[in-house]
N, C-alpha and C. Protein backbone atom coordinates (compact mmCIF):
# COMPACT_ATOMS: atom_id res chain seq x y z
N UNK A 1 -0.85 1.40 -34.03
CA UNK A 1 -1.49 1.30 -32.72
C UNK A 1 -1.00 2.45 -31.84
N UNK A 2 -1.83 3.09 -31.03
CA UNK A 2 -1.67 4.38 -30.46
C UNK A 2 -0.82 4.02 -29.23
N UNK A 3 0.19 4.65 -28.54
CA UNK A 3 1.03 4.00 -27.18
C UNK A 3 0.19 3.98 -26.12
N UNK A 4 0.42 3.45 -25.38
CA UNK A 4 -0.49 3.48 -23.50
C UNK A 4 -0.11 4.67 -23.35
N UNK A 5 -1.19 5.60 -22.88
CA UNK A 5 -0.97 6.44 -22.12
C UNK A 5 -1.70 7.22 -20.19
N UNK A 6 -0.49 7.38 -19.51
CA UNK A 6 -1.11 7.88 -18.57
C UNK A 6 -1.31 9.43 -18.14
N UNK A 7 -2.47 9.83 -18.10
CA UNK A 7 -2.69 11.42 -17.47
C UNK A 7 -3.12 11.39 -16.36
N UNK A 8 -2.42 12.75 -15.57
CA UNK A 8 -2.49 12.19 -14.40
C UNK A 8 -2.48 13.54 -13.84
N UNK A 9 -4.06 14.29 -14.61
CA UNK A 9 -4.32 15.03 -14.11
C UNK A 9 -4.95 14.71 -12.54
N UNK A 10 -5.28 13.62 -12.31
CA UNK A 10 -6.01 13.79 -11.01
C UNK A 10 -5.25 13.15 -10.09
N UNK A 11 -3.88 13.09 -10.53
CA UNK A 11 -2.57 12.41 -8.96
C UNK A 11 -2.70 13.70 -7.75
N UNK A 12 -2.56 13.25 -6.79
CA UNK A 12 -2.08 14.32 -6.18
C UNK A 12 -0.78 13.81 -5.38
N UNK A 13 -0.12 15.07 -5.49
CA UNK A 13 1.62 14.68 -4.65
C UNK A 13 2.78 15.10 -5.79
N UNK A 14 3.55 14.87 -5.30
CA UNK A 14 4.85 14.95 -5.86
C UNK A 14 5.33 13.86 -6.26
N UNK A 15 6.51 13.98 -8.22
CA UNK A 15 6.48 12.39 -8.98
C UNK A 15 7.28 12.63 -9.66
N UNK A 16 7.97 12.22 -10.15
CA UNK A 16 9.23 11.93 -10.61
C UNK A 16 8.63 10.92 -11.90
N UNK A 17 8.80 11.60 -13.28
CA UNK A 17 8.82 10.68 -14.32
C UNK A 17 10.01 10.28 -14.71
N UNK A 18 10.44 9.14 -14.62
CA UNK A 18 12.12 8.87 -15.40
C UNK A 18 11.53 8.35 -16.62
N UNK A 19 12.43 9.27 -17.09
CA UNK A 19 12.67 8.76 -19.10
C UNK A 19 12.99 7.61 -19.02
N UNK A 20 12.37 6.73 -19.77
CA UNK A 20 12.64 5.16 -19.65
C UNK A 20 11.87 4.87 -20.87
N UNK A 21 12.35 3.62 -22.17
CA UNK A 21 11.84 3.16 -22.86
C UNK A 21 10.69 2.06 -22.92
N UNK A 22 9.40 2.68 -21.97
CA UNK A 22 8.27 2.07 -21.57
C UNK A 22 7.45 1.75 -22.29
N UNK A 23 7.25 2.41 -23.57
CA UNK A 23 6.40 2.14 -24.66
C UNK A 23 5.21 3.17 -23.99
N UNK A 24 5.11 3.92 -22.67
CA UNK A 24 4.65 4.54 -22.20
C UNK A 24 4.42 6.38 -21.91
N UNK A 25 3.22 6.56 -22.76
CA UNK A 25 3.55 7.97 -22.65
C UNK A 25 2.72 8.82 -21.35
N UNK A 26 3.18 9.39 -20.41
CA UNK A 26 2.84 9.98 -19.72
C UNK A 26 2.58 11.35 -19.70
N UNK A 27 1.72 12.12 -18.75
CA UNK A 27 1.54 13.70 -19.01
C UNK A 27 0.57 13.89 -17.88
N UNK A 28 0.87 15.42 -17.89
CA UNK A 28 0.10 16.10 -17.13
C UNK A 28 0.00 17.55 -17.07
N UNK A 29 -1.52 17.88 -16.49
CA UNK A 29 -1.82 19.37 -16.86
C UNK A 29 -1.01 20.22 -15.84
N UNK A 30 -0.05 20.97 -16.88
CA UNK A 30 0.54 21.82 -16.40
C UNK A 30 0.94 23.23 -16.41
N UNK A 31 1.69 24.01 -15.85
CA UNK A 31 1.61 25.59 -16.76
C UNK A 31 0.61 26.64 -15.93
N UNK A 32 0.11 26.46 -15.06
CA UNK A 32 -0.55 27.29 -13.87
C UNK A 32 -2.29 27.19 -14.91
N UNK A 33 -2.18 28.79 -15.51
CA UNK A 33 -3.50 29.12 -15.93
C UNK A 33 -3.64 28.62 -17.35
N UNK A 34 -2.18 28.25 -17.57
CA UNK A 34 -1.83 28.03 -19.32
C UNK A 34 -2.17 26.86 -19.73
N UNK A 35 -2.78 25.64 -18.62
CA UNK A 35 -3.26 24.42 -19.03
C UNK A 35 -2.18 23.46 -19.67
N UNK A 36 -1.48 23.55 -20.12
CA UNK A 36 -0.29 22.69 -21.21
C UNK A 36 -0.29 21.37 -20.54
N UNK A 37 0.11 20.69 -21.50
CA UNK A 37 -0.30 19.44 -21.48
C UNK A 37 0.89 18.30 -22.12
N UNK A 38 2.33 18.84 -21.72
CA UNK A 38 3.75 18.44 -21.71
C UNK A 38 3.83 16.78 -21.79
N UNK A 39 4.37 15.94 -22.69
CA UNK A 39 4.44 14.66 -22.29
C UNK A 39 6.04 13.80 -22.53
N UNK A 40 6.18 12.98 -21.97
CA UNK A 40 7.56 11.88 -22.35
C UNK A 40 7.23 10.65 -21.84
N UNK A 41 8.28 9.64 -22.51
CA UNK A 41 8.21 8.66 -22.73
C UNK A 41 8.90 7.99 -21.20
N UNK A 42 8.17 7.07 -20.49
CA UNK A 42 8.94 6.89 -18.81
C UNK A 42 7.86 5.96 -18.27
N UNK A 43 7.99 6.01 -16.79
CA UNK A 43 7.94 5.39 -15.71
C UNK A 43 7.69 6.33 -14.53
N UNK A 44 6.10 6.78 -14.02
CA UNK A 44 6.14 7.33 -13.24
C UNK A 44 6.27 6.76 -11.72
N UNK A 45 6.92 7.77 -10.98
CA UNK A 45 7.29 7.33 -9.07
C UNK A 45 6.93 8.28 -8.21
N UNK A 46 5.89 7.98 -7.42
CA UNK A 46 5.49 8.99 -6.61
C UNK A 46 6.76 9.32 -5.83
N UNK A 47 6.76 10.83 -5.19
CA UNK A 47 7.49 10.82 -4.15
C UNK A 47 7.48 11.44 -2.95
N UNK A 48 7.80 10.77 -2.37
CA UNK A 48 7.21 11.36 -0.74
C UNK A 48 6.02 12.09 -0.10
N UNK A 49 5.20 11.42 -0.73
CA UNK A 49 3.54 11.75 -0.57
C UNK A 49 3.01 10.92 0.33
N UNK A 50 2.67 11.40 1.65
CA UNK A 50 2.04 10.91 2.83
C UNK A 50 0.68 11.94 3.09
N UNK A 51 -0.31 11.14 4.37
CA UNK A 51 -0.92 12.10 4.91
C UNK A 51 -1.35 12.38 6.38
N UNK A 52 -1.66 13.48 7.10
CA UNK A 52 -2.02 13.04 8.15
C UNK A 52 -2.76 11.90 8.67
N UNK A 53 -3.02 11.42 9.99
CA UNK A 53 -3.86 10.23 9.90
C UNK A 53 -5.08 11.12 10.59
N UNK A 54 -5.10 11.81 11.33
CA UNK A 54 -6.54 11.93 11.75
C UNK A 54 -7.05 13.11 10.95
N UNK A 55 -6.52 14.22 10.16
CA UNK A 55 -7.07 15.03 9.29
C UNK A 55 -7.42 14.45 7.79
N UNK A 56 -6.27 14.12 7.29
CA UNK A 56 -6.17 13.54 6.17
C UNK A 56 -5.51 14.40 5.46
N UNK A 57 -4.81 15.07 5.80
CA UNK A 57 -4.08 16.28 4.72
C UNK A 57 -3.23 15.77 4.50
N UNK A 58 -2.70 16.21 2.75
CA UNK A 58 -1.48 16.11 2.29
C UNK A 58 -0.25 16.54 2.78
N UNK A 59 1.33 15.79 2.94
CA UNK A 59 2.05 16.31 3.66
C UNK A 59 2.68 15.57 2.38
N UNK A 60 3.86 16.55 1.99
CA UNK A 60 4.63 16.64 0.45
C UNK A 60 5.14 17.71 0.29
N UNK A 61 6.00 17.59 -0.42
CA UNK A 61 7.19 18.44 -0.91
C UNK A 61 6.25 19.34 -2.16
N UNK A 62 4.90 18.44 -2.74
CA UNK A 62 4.03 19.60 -3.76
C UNK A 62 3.84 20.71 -2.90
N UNK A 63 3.49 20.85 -1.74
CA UNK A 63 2.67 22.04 -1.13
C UNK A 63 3.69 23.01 -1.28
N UNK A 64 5.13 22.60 -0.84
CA UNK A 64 5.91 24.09 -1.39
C UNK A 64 5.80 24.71 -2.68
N UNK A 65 6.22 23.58 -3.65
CA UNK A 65 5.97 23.52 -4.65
C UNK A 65 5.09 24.41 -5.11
N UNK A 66 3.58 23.87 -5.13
CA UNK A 66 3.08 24.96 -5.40
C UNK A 66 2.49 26.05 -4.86
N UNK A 67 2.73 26.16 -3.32
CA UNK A 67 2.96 27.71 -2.92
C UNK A 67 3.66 28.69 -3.70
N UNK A 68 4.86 27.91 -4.08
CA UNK A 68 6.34 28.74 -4.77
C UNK A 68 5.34 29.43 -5.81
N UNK A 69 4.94 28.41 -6.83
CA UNK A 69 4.72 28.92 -7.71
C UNK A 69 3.14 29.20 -7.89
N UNK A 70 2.45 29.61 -6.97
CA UNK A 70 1.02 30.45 -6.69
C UNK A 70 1.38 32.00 -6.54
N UNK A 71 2.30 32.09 -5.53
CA UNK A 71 3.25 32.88 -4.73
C UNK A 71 3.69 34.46 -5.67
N UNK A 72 4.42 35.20 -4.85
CA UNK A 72 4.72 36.60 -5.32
C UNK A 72 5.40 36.33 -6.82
N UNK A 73 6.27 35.33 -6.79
CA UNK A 73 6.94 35.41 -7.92
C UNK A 73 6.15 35.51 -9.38
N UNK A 74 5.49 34.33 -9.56
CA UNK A 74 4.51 33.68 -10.85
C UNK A 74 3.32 33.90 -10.47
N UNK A 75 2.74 33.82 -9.36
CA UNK A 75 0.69 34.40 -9.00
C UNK A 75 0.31 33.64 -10.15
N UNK A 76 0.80 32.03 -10.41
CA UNK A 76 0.12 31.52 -10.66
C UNK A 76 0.11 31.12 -12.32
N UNK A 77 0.70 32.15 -12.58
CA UNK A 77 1.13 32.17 -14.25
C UNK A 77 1.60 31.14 -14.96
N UNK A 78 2.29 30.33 -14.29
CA UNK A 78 2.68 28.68 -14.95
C UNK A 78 4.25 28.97 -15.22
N UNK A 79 4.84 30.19 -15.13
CA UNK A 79 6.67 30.13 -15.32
C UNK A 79 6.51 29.54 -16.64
N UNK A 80 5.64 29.84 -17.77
CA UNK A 80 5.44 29.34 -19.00
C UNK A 80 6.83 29.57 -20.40
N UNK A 81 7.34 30.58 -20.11
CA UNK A 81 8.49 30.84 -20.57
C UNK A 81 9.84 30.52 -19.71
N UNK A 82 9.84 29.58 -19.24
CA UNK A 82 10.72 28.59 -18.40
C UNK A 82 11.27 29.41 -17.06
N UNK A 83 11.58 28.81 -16.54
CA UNK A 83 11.69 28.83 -14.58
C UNK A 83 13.69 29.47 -15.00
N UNK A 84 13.86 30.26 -13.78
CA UNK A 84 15.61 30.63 -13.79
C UNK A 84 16.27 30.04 -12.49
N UNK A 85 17.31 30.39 -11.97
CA UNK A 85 18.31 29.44 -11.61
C UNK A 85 17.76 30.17 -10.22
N UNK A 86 17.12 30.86 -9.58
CA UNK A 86 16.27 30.97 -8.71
C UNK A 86 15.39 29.90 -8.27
N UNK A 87 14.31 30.01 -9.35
CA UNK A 87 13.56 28.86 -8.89
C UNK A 87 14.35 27.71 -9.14
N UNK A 88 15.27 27.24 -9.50
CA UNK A 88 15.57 25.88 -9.86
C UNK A 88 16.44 25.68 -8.21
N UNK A 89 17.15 26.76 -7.68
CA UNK A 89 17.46 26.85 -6.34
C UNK A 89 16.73 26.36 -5.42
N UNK A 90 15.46 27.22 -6.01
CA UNK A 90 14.41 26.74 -4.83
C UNK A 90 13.82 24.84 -4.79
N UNK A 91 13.72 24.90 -6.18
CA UNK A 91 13.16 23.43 -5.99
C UNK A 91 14.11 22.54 -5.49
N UNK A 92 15.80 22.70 -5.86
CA UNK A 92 16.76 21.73 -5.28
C UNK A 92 16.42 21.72 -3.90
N UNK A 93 16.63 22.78 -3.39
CA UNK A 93 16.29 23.17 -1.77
C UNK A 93 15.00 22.25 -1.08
N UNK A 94 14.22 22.68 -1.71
CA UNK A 94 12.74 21.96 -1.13
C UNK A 94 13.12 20.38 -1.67
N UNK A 95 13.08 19.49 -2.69
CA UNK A 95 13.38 18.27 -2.73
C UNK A 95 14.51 17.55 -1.74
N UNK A 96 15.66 18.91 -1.42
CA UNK A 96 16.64 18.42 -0.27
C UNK A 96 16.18 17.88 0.92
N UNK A 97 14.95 18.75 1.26
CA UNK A 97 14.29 18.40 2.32
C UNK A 97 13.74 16.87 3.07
N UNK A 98 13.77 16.26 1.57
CA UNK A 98 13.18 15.02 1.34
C UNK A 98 14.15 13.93 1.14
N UNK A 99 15.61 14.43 1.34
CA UNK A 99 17.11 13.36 0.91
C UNK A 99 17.00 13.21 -0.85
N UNK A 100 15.97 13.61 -1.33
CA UNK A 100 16.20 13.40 -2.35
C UNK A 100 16.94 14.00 -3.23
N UNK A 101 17.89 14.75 -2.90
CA UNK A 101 18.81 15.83 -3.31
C UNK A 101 20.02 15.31 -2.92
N UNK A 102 21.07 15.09 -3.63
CA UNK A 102 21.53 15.69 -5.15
C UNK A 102 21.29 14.53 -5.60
N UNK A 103 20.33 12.99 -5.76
CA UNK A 103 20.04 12.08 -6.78
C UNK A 103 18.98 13.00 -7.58
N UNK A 104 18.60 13.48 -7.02
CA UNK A 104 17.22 14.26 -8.18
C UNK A 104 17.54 15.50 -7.90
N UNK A 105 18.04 16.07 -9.54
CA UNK A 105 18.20 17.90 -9.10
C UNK A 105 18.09 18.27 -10.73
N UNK A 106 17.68 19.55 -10.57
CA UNK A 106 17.31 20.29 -11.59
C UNK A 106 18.38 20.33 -12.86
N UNK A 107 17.40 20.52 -13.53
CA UNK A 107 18.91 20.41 -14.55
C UNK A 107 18.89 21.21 -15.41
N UNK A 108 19.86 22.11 -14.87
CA UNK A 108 20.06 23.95 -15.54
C UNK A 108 20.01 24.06 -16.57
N UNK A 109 20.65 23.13 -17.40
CA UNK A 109 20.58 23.08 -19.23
C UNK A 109 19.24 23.19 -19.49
N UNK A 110 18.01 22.76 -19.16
CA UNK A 110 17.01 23.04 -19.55
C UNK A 110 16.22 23.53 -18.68
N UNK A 111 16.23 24.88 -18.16
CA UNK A 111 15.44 25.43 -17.57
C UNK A 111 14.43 26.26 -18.26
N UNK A 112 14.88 27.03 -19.83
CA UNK A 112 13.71 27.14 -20.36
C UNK A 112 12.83 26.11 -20.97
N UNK A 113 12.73 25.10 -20.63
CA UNK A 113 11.67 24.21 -21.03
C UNK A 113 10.90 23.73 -20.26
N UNK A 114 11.74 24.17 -18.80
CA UNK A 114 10.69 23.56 -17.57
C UNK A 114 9.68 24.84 -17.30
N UNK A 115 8.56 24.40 -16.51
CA UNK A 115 7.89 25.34 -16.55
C UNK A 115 6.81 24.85 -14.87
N UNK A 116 6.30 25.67 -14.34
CA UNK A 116 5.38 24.87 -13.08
C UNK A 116 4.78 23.38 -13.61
N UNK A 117 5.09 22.84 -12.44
CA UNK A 117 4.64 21.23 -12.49
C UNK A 117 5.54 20.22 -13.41
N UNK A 118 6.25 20.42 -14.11
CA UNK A 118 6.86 20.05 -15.15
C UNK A 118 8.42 20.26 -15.43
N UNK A 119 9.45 20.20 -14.22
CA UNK A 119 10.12 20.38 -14.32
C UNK A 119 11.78 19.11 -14.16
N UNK A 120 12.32 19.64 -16.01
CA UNK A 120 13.38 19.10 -16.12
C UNK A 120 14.14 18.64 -15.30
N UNK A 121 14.58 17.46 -14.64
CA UNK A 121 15.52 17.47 -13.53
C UNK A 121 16.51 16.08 -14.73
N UNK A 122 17.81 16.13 -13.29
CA UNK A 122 18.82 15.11 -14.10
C UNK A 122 19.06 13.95 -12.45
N UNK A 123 18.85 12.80 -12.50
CA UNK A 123 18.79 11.56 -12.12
C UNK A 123 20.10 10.95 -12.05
N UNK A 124 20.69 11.00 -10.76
CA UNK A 124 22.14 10.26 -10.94
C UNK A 124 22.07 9.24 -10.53
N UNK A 125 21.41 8.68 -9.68
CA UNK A 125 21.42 6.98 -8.81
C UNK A 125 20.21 6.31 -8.81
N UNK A 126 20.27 5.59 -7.92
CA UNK A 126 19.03 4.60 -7.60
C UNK A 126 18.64 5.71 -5.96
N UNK A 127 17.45 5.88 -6.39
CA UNK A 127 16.73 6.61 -4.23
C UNK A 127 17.57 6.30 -3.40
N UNK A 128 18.13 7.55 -2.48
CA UNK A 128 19.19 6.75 -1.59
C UNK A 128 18.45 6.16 -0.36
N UNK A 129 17.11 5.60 0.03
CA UNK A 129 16.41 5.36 1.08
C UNK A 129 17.17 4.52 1.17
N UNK A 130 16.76 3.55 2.08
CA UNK A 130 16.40 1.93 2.28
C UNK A 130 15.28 1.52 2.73
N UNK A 131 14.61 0.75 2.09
CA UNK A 131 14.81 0.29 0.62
C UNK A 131 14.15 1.74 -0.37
N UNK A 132 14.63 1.31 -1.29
CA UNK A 132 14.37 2.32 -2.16
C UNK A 132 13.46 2.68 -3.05
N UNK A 133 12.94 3.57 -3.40
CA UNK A 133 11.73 3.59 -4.40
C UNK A 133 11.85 3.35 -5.42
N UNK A 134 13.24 3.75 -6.17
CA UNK A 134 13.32 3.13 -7.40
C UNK A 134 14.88 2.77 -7.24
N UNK A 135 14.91 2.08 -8.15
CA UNK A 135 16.11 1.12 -8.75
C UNK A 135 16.86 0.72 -9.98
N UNK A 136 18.15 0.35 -10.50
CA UNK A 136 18.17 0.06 -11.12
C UNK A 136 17.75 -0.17 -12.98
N UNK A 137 17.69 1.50 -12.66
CA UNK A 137 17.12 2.39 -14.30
C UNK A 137 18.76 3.02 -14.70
N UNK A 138 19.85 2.08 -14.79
CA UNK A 138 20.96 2.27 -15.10
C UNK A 138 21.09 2.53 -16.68
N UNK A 139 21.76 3.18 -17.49
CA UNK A 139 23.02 4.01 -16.63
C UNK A 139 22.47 5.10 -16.20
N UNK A 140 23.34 5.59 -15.47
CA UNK A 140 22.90 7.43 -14.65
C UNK A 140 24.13 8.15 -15.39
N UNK A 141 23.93 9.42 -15.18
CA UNK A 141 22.40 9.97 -15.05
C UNK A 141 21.49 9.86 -16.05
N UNK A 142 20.26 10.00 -16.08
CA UNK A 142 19.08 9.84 -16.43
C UNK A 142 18.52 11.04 -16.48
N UNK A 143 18.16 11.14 -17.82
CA UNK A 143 16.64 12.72 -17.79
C UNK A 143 15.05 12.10 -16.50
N UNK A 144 14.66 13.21 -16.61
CA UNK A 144 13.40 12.95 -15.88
C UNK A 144 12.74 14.27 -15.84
N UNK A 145 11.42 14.34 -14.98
CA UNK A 145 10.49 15.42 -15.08
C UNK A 145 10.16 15.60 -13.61
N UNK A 146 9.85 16.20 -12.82
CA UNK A 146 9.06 16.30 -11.66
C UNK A 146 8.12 17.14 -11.92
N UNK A 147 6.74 16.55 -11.65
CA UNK A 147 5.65 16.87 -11.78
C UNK A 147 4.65 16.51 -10.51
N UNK A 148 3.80 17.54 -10.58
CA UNK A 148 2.87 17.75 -9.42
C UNK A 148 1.36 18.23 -10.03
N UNK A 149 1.11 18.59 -8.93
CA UNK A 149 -0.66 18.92 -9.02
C UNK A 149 -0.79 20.56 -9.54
N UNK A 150 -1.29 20.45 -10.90
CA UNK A 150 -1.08 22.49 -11.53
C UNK A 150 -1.64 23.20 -10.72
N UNK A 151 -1.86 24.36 -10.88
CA UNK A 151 -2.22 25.63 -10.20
C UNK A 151 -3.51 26.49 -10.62
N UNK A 152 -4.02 25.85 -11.92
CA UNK A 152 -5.21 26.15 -12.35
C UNK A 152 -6.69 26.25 -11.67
């Protein structure tokens, strides 16, 4: 029998897949122009995806996101041969923005595997909000992915 799977090419926002033994395979189109189509086994969590109320625009930590990587650096290219300790700077930085830093931060050991939209991070706690978005996916740290809306 084939696993559940979710694509999620048409989310918009910023998400956090935690590796979790869900029986669940998740993915999404990623890689700028390169289309790729990256998947693991988890539990996806939006994060911090709001919108205006009288425009309706997205207000999220994706829009840096993928400015960054539209931007002088990649123009879009997908960082297909993995992202460096630059961009992984940058994304800690921009997720900081959101408190979600240092529970969710990049995780240097695998930076050639991350690539736009699709990037390796390492999971130490439960969300430090109150209340929190997620919970209790013990022990930490935890692999995970942050993924967003591609650039294609």
């Amino acid at each position: 029998m084939p696993a559940q799977r979710i694509e999620l090419w048409e989310h918009v926002g910023l998400g956090l897949i935690l590796e979790w033994p869900s029986g669940v395979i998740i993915t999404n189109q990623t890689g700028g122009t390169s289309c790729l189509a990256p998947e693991i086994e988890g539990v996806f969590i939006p994060l911090r995806n709001d919108c205006t109320a009288k425009e309706r625009i997205l207000v999220s930590p994706e829009n840096e996101l993928y400015d960054y990587f539209t931007g002088r650096k990649w123009r879009g290219t997908g960082a297909t041969n993995g992202i460096d300790l630059e961009d992984a700077d940058f994304i800690d930085s921009t997720i900081g923005k959101t408190k979600l830093f240092p529970t969710i931060r990049v995780n240097r050991d695998k930076l050639s595997e991350s690539h736009e939209a699709w990037i390796h991070v390492v999971v130490t706690g439960d969300e430090p909000c109150d209340p929190p978005l997620f919970r209790g996916f013990e022990p930490y740290p935890r692999a995970g992915i942050l993924t967003w809306q591609n650039s294609d």
